[in-house]
Protein backbone atom coordinates (compact mmCIF):
# COMPACT_ATOMS: atom_id res chain seq x y z
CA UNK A 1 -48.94 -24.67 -16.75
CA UNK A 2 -51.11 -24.63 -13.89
CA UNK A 3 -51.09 -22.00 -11.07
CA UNK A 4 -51.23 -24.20 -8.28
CA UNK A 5 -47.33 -25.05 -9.47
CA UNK A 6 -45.80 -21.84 -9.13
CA UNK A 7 -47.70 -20.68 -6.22
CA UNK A 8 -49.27 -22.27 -2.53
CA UNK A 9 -52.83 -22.21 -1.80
CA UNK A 10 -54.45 -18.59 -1.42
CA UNK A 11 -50.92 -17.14 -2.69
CA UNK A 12 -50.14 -15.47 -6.32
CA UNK A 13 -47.05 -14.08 -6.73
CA UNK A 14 -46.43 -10.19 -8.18
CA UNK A 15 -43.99 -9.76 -10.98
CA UNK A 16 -42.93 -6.63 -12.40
CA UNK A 17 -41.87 -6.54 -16.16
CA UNK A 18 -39.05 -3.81 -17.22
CA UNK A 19 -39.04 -3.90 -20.42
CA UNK A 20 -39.17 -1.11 -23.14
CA UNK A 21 -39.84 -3.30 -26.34
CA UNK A 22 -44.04 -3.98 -26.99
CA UNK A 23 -44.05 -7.09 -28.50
CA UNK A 24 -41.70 -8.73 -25.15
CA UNK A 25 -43.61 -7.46 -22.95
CA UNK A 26 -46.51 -8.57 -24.33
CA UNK A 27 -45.18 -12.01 -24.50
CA UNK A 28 -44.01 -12.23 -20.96
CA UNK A 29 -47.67 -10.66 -19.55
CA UNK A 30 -49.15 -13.61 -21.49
CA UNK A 31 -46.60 -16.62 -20.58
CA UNK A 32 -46.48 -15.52 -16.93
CA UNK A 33 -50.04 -14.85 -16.48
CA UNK A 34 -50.92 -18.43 -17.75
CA UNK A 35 -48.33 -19.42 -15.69
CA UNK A 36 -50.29 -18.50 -12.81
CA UNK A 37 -48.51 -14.92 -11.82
CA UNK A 38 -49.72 -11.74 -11.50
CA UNK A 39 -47.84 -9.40 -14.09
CA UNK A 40 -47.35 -6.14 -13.45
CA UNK A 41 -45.52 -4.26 -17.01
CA UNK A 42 -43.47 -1.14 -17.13
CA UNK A 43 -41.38 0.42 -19.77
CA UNK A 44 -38.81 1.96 -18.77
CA UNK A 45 -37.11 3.01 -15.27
CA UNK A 46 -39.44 6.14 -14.28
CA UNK A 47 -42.49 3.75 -14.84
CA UNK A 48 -40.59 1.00 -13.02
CA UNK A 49 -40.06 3.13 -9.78
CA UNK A 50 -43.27 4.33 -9.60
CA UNK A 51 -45.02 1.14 -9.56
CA UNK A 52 -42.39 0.04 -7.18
CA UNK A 53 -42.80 2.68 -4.95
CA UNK A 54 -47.30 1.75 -4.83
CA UNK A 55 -46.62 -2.36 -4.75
CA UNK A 56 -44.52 -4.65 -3.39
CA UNK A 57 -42.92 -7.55 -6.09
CA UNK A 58 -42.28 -10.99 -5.18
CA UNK A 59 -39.83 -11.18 -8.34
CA UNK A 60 -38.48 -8.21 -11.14
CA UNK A 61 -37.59 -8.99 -14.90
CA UNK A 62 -35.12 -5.70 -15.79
CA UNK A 63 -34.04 -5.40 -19.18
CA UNK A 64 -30.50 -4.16 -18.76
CA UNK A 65 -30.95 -1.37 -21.42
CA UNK A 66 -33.88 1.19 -21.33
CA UNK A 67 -34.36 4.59 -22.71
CA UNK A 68 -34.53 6.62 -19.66
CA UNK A 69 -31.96 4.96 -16.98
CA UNK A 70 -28.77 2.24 -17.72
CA UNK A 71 -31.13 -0.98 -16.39
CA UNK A 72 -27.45 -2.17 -14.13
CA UNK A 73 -28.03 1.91 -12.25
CA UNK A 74 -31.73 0.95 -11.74
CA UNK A 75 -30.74 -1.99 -10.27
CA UNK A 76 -28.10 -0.52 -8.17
CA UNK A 77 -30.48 1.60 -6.84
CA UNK A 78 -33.47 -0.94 -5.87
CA UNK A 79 -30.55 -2.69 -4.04
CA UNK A 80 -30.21 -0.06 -1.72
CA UNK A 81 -33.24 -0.89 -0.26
CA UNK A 82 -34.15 -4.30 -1.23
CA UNK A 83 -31.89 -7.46 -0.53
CA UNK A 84 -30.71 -9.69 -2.56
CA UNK A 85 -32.94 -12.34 -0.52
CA UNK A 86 -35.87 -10.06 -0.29
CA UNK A 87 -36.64 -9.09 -4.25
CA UNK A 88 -34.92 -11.62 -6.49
CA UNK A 89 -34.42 -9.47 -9.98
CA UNK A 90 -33.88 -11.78 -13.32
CA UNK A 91 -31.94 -9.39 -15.72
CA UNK A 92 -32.67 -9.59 -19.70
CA UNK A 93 -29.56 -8.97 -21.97
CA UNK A 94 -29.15 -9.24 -25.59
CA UNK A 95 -26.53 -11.82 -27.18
CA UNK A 96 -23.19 -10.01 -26.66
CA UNK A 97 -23.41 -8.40 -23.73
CA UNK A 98 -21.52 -10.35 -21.59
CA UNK A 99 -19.78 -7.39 -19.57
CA UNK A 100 -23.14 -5.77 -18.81
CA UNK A 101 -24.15 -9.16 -17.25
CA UNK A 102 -21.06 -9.58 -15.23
CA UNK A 103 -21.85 -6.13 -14.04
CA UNK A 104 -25.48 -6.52 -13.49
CA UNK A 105 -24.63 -9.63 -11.23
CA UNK A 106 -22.06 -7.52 -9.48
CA UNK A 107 -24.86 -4.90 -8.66
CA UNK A 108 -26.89 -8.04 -7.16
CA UNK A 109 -28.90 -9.70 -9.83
CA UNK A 110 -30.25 -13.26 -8.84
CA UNK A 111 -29.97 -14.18 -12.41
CA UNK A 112 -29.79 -13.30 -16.17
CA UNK A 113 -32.22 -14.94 -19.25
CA UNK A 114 -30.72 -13.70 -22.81
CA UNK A 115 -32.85 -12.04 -25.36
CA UNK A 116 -34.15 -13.97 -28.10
CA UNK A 117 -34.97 -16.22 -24.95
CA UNK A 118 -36.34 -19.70 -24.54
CA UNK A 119 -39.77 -19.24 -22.43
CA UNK A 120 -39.31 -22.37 -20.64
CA UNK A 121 -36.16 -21.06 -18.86
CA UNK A 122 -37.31 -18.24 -18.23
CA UNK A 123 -40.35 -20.29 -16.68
CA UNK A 124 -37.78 -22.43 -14.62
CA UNK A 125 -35.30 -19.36 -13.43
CA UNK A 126 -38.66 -17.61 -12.36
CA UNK A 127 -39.23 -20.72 -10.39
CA UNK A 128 -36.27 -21.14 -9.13
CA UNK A 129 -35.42 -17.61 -7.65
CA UNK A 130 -39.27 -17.96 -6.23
CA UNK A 131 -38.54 -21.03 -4.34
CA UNK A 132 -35.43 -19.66 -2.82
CA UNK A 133 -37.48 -16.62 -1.48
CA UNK A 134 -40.39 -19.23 0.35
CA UNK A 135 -37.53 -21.25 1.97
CA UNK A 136 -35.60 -18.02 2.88
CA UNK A 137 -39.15 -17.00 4.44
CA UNK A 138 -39.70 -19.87 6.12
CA UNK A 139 -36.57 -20.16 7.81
CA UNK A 140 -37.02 -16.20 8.63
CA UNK A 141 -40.22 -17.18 10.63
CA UNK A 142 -38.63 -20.26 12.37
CA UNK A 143 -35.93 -18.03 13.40
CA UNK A 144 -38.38 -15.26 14.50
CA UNK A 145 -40.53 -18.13 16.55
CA UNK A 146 -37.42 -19.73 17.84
CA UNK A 147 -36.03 -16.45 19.19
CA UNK A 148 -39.40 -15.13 20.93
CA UNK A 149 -39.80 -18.46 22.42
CA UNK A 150 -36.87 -19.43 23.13
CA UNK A 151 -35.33 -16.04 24.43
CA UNK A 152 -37.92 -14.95 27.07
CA UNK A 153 -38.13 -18.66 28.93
CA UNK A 154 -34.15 -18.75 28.93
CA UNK A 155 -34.35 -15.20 30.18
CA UNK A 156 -36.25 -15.89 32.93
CA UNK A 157 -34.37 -19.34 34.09
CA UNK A 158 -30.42 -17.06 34.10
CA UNK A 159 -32.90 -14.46 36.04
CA UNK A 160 -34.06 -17.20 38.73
CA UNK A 161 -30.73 -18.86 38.95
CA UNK A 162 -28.86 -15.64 39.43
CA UNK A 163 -31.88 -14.68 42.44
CA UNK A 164 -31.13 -17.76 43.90
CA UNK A 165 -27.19 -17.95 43.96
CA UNK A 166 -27.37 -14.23 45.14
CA UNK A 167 -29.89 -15.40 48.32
CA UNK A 168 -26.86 -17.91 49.52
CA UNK A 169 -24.24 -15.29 49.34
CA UNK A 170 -22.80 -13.77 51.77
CA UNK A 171 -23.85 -15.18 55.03
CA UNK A 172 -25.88 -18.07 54.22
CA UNK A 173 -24.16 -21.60 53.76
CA UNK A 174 -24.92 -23.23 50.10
CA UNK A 175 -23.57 -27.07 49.68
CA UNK A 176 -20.88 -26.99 47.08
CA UNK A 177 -23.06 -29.27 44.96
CA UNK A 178 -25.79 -26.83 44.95
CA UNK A 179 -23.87 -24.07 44.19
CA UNK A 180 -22.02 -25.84 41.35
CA UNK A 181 -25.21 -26.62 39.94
CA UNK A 182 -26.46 -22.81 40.10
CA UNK A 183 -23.01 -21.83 38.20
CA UNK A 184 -23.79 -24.29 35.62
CA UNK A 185 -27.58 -23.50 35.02
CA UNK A 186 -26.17 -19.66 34.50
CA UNK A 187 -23.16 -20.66 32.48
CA UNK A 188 -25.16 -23.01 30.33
CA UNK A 189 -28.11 -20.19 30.00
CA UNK A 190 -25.41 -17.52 28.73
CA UNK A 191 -24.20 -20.00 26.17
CA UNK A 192 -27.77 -20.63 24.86
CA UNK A 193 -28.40 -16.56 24.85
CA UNK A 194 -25.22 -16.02 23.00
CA UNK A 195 -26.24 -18.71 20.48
CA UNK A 196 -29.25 -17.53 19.70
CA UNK A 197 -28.48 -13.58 19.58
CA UNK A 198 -25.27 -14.59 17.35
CA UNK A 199 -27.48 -16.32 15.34
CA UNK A 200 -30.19 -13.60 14.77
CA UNK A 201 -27.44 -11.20 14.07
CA UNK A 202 -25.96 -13.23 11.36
CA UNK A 203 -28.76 -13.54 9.50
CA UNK A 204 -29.73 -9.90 10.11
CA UNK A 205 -26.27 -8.69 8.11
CA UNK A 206 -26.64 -11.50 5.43
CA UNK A 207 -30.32 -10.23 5.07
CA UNK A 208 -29.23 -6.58 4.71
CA UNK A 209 -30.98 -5.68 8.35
CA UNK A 210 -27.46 -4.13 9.42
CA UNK A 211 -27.22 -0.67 8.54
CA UNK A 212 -23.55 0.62 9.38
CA UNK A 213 -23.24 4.16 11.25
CA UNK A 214 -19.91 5.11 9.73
CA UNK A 215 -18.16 8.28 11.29
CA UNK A 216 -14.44 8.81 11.53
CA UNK A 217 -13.29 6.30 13.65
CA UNK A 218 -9.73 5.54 14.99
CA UNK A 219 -8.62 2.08 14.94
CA UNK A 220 -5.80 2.76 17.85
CA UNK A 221 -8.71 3.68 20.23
CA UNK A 222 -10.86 0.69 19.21
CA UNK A 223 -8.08 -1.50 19.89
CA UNK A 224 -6.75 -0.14 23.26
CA UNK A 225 -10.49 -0.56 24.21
CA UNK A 226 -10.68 -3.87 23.05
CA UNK A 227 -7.48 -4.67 25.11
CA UNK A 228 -9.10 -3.49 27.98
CA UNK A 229 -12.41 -5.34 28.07
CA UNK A 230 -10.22 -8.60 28.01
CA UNK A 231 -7.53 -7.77 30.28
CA UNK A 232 -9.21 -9.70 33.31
CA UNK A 233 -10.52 -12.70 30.94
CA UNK A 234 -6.57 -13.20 29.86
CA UNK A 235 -5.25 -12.68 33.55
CA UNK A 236 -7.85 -15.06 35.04
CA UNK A 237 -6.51 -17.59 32.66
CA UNK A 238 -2.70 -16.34 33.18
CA UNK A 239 -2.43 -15.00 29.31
CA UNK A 240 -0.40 -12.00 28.89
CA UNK A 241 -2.15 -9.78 26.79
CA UNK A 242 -0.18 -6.55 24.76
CA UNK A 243 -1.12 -3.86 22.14
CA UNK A 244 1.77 -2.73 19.69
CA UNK A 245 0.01 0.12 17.98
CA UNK A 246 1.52 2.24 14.87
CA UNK A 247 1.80 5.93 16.09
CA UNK A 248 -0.53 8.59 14.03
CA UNK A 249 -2.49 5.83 12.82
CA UNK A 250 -4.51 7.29 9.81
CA UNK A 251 -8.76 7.56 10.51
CA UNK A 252 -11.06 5.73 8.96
CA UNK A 253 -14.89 5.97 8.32
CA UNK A 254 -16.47 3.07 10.28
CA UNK A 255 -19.04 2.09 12.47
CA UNK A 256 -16.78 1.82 15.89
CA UNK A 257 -19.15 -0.25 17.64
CA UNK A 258 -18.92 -3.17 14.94
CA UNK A 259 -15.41 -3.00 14.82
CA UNK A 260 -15.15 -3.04 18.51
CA UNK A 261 -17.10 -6.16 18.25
CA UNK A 262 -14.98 -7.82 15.51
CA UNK A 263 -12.29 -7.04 17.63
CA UNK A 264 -13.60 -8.45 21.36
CA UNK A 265 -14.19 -12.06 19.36
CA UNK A 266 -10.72 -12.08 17.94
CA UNK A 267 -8.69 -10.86 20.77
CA UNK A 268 -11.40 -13.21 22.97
CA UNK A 269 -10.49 -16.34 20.61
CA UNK A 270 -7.24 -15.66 20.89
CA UNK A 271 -6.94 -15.60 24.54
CA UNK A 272 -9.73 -18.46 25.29
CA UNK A 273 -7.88 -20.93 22.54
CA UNK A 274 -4.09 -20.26 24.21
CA UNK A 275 -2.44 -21.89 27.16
CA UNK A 276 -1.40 -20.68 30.49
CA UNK A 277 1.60 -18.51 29.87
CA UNK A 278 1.10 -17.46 26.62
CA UNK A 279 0.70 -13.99 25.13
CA UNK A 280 -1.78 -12.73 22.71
CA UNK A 281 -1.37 -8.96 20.67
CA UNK A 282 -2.98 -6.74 19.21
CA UNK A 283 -1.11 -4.78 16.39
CA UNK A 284 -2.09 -2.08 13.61
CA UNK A 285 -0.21 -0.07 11.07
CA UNK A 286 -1.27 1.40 7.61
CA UNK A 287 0.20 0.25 4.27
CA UNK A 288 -1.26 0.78 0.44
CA UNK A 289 -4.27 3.10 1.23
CA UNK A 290 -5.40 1.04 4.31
CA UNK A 291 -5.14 0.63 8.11
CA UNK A 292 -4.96 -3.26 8.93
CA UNK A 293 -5.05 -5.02 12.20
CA UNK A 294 -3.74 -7.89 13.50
CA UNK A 295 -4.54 -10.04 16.32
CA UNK A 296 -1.49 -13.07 17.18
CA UNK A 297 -1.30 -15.68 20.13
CA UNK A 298 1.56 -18.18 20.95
CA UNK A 299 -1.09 -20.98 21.08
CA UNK A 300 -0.86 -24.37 19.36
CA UNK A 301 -1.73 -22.80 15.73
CA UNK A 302 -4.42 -23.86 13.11
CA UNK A 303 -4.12 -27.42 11.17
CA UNK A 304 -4.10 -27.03 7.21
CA UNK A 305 -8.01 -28.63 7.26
CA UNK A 306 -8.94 -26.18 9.56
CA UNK A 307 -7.82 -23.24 7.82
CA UNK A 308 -10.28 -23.85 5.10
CA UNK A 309 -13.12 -23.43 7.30
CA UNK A 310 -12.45 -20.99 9.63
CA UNK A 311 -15.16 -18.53 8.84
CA UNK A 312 -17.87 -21.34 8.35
CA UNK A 313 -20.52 -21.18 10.72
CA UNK A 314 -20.68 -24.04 12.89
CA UNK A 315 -17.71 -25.30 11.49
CA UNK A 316 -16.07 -28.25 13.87
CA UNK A 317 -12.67 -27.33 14.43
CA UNK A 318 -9.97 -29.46 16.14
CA UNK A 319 -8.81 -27.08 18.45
CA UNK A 320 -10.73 -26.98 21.70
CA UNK A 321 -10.89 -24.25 24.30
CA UNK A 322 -8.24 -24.40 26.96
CA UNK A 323 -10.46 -23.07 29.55
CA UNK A 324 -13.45 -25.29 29.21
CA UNK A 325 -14.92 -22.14 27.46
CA UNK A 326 -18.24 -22.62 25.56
CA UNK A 327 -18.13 -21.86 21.84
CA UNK A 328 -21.10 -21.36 19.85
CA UNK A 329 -19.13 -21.27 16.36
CA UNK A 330 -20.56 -18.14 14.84
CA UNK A 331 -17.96 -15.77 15.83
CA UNK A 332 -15.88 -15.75 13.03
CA UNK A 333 -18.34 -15.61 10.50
CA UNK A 334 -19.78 -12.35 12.11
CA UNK A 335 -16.59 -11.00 12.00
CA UNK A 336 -16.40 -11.41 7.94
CA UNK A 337 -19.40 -10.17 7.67
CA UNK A 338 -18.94 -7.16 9.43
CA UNK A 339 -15.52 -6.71 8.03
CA UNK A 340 -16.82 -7.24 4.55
CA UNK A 341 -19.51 -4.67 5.40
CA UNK A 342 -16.79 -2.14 5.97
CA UNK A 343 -15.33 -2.79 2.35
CA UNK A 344 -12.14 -5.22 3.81
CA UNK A 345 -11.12 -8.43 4.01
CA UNK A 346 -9.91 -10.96 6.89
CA UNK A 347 -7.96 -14.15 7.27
CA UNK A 348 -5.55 -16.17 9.30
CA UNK A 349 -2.09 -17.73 8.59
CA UNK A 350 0.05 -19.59 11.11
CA UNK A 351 3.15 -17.81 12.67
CA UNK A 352 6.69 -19.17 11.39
CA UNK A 353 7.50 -19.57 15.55
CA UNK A 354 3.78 -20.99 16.34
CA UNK A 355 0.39 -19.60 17.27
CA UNK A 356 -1.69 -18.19 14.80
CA UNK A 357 -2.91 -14.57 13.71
CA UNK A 358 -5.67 -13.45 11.99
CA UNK A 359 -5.47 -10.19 10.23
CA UNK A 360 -8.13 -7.75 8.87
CA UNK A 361 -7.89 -4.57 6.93
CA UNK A 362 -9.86 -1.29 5.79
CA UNK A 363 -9.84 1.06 3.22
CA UNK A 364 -8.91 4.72 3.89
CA UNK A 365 -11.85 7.22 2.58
């Protein structure tokens, strides 16, 4: 196989071998290496981490057992610091040991290869996991050029636009026209900002770039805050807006100003998809070692079809925004992630006497 398949011009990958048996390593050096990689070998974990700490690896091959460290705690440990995305690790198991796979892919393997193994699919897994990496780069560098040049330009057209409207106000007479056209520069500006940071910070969580600062946090307070930040959004839109909160509310350890965030988008969807004259809540309480919270509105409820997709990005629903409101579709997928960061889960069910709430929960430490 020639190199110039496996790799693009002026590129070789790096591959690190964990392996503790000669004659397999041996093998592998020789298959990969004529395969056009560059083949780093270790033997067990202590040899592994040392070469990882000197070199960075495109791709790892752990054998799940080795003399010095269980290969599934090795793992464990690189993912603390290395996504999923970042280093894809193949692990090598022997025939029977199904559980130890499961488990390794638990701890964030990419992929297994069974020992005696077929060289070609280890060849093609190699490939595979490879390929995902350049197309997860590439789109990492898109992002990274879209965001620089799309950011500072937008920026500086919400800063102009803002300059201007504030020049005609008070005192100075502004056709209607004009000043409709002003609001709608801004408005459409702050939906293109909000698209683009939502996006960045969706593929910073997926990507492992969001680091939680977890400290014992109570939910009540988040929620009375959150209430607050939206009490003039639900009164300009005539929304009553409520908090029901369980007394002595047990603390959690969370990072506050995520939750706060997961929060503001539900209690904002909540009020922004709900007609004049309805009422949204905000409830918690604590039942089988966690603290849950739930956020209901009156509003027209969520179709069957809809349900399904809820926390798909850029999912088209068929409930529209009573206010006009711009929606860039990424909320609710930051919220799962961020809830799923925190060790819960979240969904949404319709309520028996209409409107909808979605409901997340925590685990108590």
């Amino acid at each position: 196989m020639a190199q110039e398949e496996n790799t693009t011009p002026g590129e070789q990958y790096q591959l690190l071998v964990v392996d503790d048996t000669d004659g397999i390593r041996d093998v592998l050096e020789i298959q990969l290496t004529r395969a056009g990689y560059a083949v780093t070998l270790a033997e067990n974990a202590r040899q592994a981490l040392d070469r990882i700490g000197v070199d960075d690896y495109d791709l790892i091959l752990l054998d799940i057992k080795l003399p010095d460290m269980n290969g599934i705690d090795l793992l464990a440990r690189l993912r603390e610091s290395r996504s999923i995305l970042e280093t894809p690790i193949i692990v090598i198991s022997g025939l029977g040991q199904t559980a130890d796979v499961v488990a390794a892919l638990r701890n964030g393997a990419n992929d297994y290869v069974t020992k005696p193994f077929d060289l070609a699919v280890v060849l093609a897994r190699i490939k595979t996991q490879l390929s995902l990496k350049r197309l997860k780069q590439i789109n990492d560098r898109f992002l990274k050029i879209a965001s620089h040049d799309l950011k500072k330009p937008l920026l500086l057209i919400l800063d102009a636009a803002r300059q201007l409207r504030g020049e005609f106000s008070p005192g100075r007479p502004m056709a209607e026209d004009g000043k409709g056209t002003l609001d709608l520069i801004i408005e459409s500006g702050e939906y293109m900002r909000r698209i683009i940071e939502e996006l960045l910070e969706l593929r910073a969580i997926r990507d492992g770039g969001v680091r939680l600062a977890k400290a014992p946090a109570d939910l009540n307070a988040i929620a009375r805050q959150a209430v607050e930040r939206n009490a003039a959004y639900a009164k300009s839109k005539g929304i009553e807006i409520q908090a029901r909160l369980e007394p002595g509310l047990p603390q959690i350890r969370a990072d506050d100003f995520q939750l706060m965030q997961v929060l503001d988008n539900l209690l904002g969807n909540a009020i922004k998809f709900s007609p004049a004259g309805s009422r949204a809540t905000v409830r918690t309480h604590s039942t089988d070692g966690y603290v849950v919270c739930e956020v209901s509105d009156t509003g027209p409820g969520i179709t069957d079809a809809d349900m399904k997709k809820l926390f798909v990005e850029y999912a088209k629903l068929s409930n529209a925004p009573t206010g006009n409101e711009m929606s860039t579709g990424l909320g609710l997928s930051i919220c799962k992630e961020l809830v799923l960061l925190h060790g819960g889960d979240i969904g949404a069910r319709n309520n028996p006497g209409g409107g909808v709430t979605f409901q997340f929960r925590l685990p108590l430490e």
